[in-house]
C-alpha atoms as a PDB file:
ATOM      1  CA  UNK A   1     -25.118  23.324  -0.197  1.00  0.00           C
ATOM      2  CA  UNK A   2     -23.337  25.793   1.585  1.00  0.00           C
ATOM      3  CA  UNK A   3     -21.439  28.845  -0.588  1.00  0.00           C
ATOM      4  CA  UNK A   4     -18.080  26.979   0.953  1.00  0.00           C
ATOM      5  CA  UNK A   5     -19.212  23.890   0.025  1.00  0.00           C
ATOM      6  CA  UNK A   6     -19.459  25.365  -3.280  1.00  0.00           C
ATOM      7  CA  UNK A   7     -16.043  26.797  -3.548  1.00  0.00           C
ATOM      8  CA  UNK A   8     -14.767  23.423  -2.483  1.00  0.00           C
ATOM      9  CA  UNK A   9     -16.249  21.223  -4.660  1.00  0.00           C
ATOM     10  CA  UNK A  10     -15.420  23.810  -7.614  1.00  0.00           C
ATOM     11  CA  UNK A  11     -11.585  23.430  -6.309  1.00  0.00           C
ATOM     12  CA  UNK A  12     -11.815  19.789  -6.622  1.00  0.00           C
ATOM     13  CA  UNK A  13     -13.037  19.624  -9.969  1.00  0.00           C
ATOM     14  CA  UNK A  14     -10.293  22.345 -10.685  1.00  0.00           C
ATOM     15  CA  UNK A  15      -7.796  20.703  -9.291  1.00  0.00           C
ATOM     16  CA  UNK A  16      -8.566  17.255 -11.350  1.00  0.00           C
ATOM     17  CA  UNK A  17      -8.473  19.139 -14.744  1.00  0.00           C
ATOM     18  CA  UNK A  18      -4.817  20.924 -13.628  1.00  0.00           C
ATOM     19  CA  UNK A  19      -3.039  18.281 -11.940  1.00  0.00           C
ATOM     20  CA  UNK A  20      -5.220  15.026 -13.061  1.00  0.00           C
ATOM     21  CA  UNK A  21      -5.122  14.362  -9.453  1.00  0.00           C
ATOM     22  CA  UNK A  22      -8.867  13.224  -7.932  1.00  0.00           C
ATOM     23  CA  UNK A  23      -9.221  14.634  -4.291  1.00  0.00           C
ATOM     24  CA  UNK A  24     -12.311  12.716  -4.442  1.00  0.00           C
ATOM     25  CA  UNK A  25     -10.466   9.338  -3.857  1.00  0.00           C
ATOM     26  CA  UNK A  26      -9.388  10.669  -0.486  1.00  0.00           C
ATOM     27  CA  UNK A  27     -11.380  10.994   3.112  1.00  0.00           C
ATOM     28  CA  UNK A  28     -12.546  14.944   2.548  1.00  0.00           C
ATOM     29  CA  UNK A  29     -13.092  15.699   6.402  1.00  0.00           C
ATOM     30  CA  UNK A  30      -9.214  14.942   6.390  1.00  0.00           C
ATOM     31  CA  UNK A  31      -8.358  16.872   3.215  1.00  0.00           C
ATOM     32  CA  UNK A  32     -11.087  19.537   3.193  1.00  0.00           C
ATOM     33  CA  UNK A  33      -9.257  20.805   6.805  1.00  0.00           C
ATOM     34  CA  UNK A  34      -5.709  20.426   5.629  1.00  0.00           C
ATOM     35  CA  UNK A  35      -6.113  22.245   2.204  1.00  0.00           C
ATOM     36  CA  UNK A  36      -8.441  25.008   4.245  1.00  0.00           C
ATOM     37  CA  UNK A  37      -5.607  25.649   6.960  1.00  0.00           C
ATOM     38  CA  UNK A  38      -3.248  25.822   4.099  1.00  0.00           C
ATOM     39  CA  UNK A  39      -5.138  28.330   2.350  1.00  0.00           C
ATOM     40  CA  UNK A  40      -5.950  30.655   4.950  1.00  0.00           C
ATOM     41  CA  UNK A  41      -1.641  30.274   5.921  1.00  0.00           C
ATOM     42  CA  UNK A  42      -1.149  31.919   2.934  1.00  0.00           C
ATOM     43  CA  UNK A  43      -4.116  34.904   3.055  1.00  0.00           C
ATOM     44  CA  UNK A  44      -6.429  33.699   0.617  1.00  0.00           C
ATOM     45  CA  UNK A  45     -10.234  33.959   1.343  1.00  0.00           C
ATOM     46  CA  UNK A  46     -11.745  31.334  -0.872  1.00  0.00           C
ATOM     47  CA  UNK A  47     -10.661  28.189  -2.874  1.00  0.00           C
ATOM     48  CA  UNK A  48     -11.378  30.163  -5.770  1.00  0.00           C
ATOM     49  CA  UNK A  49      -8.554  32.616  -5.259  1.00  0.00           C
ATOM     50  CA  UNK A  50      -6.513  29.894  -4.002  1.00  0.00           C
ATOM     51  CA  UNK A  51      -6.535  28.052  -7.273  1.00  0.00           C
ATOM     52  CA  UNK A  52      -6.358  31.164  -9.490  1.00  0.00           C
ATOM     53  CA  UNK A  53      -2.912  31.841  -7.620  1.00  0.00           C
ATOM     54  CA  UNK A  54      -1.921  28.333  -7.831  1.00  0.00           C
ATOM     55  CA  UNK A  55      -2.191  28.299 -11.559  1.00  0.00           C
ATOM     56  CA  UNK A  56       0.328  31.011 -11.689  1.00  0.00           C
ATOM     57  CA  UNK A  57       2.961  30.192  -9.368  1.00  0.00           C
ATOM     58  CA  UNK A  58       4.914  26.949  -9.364  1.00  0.00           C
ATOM     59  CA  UNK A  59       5.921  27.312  -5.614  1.00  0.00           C
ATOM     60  CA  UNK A  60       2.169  27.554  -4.345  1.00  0.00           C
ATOM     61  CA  UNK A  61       1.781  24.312  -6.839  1.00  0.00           C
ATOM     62  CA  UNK A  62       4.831  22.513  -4.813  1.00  0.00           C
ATOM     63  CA  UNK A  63       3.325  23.570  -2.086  1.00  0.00           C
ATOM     64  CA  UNK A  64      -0.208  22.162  -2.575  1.00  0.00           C
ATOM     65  CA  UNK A  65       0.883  19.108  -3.748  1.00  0.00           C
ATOM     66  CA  UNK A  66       3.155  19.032  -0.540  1.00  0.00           C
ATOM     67  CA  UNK A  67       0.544  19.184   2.243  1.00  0.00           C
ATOM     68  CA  UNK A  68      -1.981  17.348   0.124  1.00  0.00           C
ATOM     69  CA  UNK A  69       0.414  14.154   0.329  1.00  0.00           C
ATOM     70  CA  UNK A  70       0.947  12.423   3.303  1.00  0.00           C
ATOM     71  CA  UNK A  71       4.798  12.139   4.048  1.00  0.00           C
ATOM     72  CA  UNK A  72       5.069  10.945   7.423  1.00  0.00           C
ATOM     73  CA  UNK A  73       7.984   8.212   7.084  1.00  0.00           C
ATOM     74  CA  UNK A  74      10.904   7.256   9.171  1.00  0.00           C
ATOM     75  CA  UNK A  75      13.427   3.952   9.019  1.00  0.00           C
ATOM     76  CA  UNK A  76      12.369   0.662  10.437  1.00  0.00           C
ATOM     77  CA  UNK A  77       8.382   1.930  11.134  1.00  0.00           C
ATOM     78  CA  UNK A  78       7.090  -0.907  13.315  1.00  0.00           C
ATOM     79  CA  UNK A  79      10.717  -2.799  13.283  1.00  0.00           C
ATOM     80  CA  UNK A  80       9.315  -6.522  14.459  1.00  0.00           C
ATOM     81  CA  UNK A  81       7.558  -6.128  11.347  1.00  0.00           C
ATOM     82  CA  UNK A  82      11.396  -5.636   9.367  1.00  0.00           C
ATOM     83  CA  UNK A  83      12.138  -8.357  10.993  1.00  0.00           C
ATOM     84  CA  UNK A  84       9.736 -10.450  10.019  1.00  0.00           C
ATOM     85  CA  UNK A  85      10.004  -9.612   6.391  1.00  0.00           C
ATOM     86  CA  UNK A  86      14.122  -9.918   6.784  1.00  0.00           C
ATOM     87  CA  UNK A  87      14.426 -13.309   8.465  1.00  0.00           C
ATOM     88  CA  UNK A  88      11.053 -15.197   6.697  1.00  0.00           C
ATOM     89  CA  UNK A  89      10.237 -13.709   3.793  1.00  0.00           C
ATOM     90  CA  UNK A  90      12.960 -12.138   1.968  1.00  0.00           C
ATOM     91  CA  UNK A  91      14.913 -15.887   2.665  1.00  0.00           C
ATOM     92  CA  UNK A  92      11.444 -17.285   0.791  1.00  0.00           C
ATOM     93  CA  UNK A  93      11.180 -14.872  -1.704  1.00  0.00           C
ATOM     94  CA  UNK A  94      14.578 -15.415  -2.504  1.00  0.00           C
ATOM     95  CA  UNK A  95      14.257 -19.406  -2.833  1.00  0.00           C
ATOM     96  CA  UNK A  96      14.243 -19.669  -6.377  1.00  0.00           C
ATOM     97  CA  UNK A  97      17.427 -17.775  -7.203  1.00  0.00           C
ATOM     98  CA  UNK A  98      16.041 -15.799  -9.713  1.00  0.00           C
ATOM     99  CA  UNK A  99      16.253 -12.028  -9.275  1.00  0.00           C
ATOM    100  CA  UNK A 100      13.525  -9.821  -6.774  1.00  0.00           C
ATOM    101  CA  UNK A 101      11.498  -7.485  -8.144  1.00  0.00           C
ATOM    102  CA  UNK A 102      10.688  -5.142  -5.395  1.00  0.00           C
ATOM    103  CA  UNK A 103       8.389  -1.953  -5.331  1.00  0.00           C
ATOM    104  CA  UNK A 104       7.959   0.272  -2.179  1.00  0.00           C
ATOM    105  CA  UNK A 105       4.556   2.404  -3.261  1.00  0.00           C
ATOM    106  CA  UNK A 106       4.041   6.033  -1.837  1.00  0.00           C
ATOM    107  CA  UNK A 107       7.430   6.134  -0.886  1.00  0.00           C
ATOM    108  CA  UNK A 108       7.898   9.507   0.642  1.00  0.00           C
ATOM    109  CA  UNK A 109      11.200  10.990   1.782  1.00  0.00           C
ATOM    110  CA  UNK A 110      13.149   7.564   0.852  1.00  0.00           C
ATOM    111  CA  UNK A 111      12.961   5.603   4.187  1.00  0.00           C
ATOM    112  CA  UNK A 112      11.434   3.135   3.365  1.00  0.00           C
ATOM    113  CA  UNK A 113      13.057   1.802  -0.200  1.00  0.00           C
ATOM    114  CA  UNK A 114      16.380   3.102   2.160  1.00  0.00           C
ATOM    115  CA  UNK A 115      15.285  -0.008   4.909  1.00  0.00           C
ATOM    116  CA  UNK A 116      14.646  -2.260   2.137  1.00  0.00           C
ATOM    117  CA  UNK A 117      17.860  -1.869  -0.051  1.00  0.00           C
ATOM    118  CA  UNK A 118      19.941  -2.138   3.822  1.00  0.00           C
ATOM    119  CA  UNK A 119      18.075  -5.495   4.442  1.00  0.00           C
ATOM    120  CA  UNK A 120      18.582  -6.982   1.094  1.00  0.00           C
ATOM    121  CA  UNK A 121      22.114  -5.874   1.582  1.00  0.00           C
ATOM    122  CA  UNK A 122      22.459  -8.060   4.647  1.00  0.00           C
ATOM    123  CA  UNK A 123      21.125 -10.742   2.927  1.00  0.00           C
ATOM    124  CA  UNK A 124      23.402 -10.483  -0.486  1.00  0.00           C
ATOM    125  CA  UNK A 125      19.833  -9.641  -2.442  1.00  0.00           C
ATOM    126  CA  UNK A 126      20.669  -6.445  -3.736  1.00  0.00           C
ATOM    127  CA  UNK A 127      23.646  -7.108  -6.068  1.00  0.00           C
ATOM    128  CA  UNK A 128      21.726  -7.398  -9.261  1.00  0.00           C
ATOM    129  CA  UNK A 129      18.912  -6.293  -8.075  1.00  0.00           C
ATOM    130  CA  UNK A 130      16.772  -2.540  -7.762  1.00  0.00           C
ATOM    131  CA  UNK A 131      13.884  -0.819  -5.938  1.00  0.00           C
ATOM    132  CA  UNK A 132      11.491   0.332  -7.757  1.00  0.00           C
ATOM    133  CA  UNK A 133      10.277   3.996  -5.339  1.00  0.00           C
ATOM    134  CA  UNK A 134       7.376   5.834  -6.477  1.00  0.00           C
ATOM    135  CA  UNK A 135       5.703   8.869  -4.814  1.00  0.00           C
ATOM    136  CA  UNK A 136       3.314  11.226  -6.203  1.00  0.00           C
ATOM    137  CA  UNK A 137       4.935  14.398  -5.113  1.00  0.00           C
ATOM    138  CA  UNK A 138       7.596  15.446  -6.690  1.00  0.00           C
ATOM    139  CA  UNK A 139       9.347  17.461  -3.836  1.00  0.00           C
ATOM    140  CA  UNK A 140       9.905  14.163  -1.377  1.00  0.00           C
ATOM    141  CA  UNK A 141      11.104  12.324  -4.766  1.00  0.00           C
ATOM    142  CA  UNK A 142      13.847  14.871  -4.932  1.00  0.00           C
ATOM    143  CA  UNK A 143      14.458  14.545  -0.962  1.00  0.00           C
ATOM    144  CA  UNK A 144      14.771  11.327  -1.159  1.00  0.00           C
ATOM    145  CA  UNK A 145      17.083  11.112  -3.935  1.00  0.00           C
ATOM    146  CA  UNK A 146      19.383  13.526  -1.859  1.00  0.00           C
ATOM    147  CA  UNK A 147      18.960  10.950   1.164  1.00  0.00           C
ATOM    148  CA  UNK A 148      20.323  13.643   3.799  1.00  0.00           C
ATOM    149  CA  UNK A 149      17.887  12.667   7.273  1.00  0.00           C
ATOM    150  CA  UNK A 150      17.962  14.328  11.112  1.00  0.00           C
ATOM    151  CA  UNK A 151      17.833  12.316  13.611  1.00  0.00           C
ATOM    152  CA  UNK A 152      14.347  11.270  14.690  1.00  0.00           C
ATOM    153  CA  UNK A 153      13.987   9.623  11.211  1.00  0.00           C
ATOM    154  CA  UNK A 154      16.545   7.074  12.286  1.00  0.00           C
ATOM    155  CA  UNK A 155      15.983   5.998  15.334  1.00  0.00           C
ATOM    156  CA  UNK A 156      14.797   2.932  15.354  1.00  0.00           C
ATOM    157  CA  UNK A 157      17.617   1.627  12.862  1.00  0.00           C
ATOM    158  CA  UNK A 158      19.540  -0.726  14.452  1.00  0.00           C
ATOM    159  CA  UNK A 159      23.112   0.424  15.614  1.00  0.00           C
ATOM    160  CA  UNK A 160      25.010  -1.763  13.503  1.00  0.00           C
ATOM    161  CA  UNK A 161      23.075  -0.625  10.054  1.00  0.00           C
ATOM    162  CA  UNK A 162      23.422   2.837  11.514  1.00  0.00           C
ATOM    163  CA  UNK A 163      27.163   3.130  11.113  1.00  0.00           C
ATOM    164  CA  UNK A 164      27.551   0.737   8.029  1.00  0.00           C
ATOM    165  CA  UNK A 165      24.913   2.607   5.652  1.00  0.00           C
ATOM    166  CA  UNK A 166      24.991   6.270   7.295  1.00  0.00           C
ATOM    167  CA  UNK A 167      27.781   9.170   7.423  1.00  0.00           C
ATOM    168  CA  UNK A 168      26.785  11.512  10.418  1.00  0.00           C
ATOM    169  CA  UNK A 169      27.454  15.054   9.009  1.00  0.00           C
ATOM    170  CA  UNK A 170      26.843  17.631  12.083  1.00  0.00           C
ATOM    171  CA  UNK A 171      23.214  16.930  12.843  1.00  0.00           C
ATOM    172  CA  UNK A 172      22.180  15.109   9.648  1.00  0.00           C
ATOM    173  CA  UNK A 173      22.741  11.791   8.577  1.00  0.00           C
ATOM    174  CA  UNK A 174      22.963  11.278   4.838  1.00  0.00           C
ATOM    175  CA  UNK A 175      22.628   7.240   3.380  1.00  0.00           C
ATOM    176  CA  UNK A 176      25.450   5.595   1.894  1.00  0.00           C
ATOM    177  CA  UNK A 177      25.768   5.794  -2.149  1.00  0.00           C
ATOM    178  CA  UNK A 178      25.741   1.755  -2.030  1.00  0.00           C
ATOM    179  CA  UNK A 179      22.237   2.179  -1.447  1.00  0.00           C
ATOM    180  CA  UNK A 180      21.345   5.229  -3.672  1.00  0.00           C
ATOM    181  CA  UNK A 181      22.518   3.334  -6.891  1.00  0.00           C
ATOM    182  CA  UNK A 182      19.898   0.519  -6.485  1.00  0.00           C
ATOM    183  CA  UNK A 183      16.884   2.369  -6.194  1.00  0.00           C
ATOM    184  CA  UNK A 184      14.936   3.830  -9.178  1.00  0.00           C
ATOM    185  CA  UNK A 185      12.584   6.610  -8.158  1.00  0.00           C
ATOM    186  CA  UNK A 186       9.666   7.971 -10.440  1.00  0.00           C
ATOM    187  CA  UNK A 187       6.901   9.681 -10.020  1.00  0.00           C
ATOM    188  CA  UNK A 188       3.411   8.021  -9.625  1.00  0.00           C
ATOM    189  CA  UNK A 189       0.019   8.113  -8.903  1.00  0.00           C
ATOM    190  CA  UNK A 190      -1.358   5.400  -7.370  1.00  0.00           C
ATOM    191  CA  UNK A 191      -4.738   5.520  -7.801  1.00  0.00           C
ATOM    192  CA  UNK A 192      -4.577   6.938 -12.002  1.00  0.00           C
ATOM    193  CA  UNK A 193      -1.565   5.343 -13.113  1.00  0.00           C
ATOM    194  CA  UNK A 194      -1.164   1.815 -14.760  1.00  0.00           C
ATOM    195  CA  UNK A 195       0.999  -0.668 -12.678  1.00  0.00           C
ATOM    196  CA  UNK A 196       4.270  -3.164 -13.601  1.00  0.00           C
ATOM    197  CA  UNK A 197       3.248  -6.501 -13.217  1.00  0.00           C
ATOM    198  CA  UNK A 198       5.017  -9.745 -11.927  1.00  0.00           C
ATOM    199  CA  UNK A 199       6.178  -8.154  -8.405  1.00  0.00           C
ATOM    200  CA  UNK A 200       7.717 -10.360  -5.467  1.00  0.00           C
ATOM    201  CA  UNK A 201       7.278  -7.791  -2.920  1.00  0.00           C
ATOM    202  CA  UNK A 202       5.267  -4.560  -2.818  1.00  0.00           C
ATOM    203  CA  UNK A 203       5.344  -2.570   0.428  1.00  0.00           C
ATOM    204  CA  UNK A 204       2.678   0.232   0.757  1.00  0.00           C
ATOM    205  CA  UNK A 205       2.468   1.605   4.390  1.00  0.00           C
ATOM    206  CA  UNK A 206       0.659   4.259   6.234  1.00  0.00           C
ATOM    207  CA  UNK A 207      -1.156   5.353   2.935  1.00  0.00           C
ATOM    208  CA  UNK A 208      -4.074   3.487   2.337  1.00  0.00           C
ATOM    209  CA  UNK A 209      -5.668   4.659   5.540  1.00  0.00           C
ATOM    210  CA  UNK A 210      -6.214   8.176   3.930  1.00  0.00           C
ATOM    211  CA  UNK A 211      -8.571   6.702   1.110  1.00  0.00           C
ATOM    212  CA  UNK A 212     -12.032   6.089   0.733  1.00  0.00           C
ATOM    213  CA  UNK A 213     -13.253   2.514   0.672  1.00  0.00           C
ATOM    214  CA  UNK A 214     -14.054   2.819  -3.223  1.00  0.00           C
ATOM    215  CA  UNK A 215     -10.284   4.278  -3.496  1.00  0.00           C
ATOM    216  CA  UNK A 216      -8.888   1.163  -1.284  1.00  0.00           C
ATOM    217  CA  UNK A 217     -10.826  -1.528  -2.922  1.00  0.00           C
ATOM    218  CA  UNK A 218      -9.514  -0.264  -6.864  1.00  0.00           C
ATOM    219  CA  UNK A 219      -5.984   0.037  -4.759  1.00  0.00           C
ATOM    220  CA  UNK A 220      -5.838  -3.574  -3.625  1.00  0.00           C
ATOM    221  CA  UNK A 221      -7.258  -4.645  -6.555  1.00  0.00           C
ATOM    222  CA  UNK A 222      -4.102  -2.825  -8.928  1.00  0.00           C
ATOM    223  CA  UNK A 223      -1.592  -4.663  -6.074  1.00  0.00           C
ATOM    224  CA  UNK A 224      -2.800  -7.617  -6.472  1.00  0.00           C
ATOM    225  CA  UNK A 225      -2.687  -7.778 -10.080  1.00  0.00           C
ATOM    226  CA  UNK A 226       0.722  -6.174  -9.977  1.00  0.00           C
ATOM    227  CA  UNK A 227       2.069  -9.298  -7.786  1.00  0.00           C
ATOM    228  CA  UNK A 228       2.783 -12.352  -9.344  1.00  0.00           C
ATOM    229  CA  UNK A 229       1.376 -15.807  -8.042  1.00  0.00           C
ATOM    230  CA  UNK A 230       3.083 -16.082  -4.381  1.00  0.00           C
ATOM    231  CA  UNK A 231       4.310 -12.488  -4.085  1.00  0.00           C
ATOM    232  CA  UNK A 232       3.511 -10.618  -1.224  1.00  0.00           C
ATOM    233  CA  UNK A 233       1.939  -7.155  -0.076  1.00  0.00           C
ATOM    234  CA  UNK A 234       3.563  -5.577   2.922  1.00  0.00           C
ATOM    235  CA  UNK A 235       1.120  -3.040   4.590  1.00  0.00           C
ATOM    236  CA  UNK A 236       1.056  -0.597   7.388  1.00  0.00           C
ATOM    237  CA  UNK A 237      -0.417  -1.618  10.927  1.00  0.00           C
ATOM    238  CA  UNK A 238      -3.833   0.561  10.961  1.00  0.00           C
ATOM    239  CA  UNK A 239      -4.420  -1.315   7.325  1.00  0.00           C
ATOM    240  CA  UNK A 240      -5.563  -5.184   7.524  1.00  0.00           C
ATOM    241  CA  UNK A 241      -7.757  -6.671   4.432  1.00  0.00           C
ATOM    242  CA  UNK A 242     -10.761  -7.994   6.394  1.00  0.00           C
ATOM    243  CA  UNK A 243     -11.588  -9.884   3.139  1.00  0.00           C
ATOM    244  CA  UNK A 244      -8.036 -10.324   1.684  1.00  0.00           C
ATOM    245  CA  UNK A 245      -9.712 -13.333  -0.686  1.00  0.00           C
ATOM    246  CA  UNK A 246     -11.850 -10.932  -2.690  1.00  0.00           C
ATOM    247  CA  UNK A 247      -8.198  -9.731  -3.742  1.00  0.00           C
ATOM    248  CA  UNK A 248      -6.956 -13.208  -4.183  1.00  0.00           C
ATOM    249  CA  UNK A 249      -4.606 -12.913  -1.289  1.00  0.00           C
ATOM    250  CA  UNK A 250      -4.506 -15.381   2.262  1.00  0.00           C
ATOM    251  CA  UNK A 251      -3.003 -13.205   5.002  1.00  0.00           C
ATOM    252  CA  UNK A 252       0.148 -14.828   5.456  1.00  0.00           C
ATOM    253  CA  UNK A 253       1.805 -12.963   8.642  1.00  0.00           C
ATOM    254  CA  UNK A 254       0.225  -9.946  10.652  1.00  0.00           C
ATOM    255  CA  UNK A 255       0.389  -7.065   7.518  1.00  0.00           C
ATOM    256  CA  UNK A 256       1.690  -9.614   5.279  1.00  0.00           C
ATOM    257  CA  UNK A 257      -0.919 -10.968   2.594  1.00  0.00           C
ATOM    258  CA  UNK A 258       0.440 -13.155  -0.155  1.00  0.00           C
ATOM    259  CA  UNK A 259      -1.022 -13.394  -3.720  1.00  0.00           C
ATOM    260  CA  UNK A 260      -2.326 -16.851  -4.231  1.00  0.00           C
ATOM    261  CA  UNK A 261      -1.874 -18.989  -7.095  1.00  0.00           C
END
C-alpha cells in the first residue's frame, strides 16, 4: 500500500471515531477524489494534517461534512414521476382515511419534503398531517429550514404551485410558511441510525447510488422494515431493486416498490 493510501485509510478510521460517520459505506473512487480536491483547496498536504485541523476548527468540520454529502436537489426531479405519485398513489395511500405518515430520507436543501407537503396540499392530505425530513448534514438542515431557493431549483414546478406556495423576493424565491409548519427536520444518518417504523411513504432519491452494494442492501433492508405492510418506497431513476423480493417489496410503478403484506 501506497504512503497515500496510508494516510487515507488512517483518515477514514479517524474520521469514524470523530464524527461516527463510516466513509467505508460509500464508493471510495468517488469520495477518495472529492475529499482529496477538498483538501488540497484548502493547502493541506496530507489527510493527516487535514484531520488534525479539522479537529480544531468547527468551520473546516461544516465544511467536510458539506462536500462529503451529496446535496444535489431541486423541486419536481423527474416530474412524470410527481405525477405519478400525486394522481395514483397518494389517492391510494390515502384510502383508508387514517392519517399519512410520510418520510423524505437524505433530504438535502428541503426540495423535496417542499414538493411533497405542496402535493399533499392539493390533495387536502396535509392538514393533520407532517413530513418527517432527515439529512445527515447539518448545514442543508438549516438551509432548508430557511427555505429561501434561486431559480434553477424551481424550474420544473409547475406555474400554478409556483405562485401559490412561493414569494419571489429579487432573485430568490423563499416557500410559503403553510408548508414550513408541517415538516419536522432532524438530523440523521442513514446508514447508523435506528429507523421509525409503520411508514406509508418513504422517498429516498439520488442517494443510494453513492453506496456500496453492502451499504445499499443494509439500506433497503432498514426501508423496508420501516414501511408498514402496503407502504411504498419512492426512489430516484439511476436506482431500481433488481431483486426488490429479497426486500419484501413487488415493484409497483417505474421507482415505485411497495412493501408486501
Amino acid at each position: 500500500m501506497e504512503n497515500g493510501d496510508l494516510d487515507f485509510t488512517r483518515f477514514v478510521k479517524s474520521i469514524k471515531e470523530l464524527t461516527g460517520i463510516d466513509l467505508t459505506l460509500y464508493k471510495e473512487a468517488q469520495m477518495k477524489r472529492r475529499l482529496t480536491t477538498l483538501r488540497m483547496k484548502l493547502g493541506f498536504s496530507s489527510f493527516d494534517a487535514y484531520f488534525s485541523a479539522l479537529t480544531k476548527d468547527k468551520n473546516l468540520l461544516d465544511e467536510f461534512l458539506d462536500r462529503m454529502t451529496i446535496n444535489v436537489s431541486e423541486f419536481w426531479r423527474n416530474p412524470n414521476r410527481w405525477s405519478v405519485l400525486k394522481d395514483r398513489f397518494f389517492r391510494e395511500l390515502a384510502g383508508s382515511g387514517k392519517r399519512l405518515k410520510v418520510w423524505s430520507a437524505a433530504c438535502s436543501t428541503g426540495e423535496e419534503p417542499y414538493t411533497l407537503a405542496m402535493i399533499m396540499n392539493e390533495l387536502g392530505l396535509l392538514a393533520g398531517n407532517s413530513i418527517l425530513a432527515t439529512d445527515l448534514d447539518e448545514g442543508v438542515l438549516a438551509k432548508a429550514k430557511q427555505g429561501i431557493y434561486l431559480d434553477r431549483s424551481i424550474r420544473d414546478v409547475p406555474p400554478d404551485f409556483l405562485k401559490r406556495y412561493f414569494q419571489k423576493e429579487g432573485i430568490l424565491y423563499h416557500i410559503s410558511p403553510e408548508l414550513k409548519n408541517h415538516i419536522a427536520y432532524k438530523k440523521q444518518d442513514l446508514l447508523a441510525d435506528k429507523f421509525d417504523t409503520s411508514f406509508d411513504l418513504i422517498v429516498c432519491r439520488n442517494v443510494m447510488i453513492y453506496f456500496t452494494e453492502e451499504a445499499k442492501d443494509k439500506l433497503y433492508q432498514k426501508f423496508s422494515e420501516a414501511l408498514r405492510p402496503g407502504g411504498l418506497l419512492f426512489v430516484g431513476s439511476t436506482e431500481q431493486i433488481f431483486t426488490p423480493s429479497r426486500y419484501k417489496f413487488e415493484l409497483a410503478d417505474t421507482f415505485f416498490y411497495r412493501k408486501i403484506e
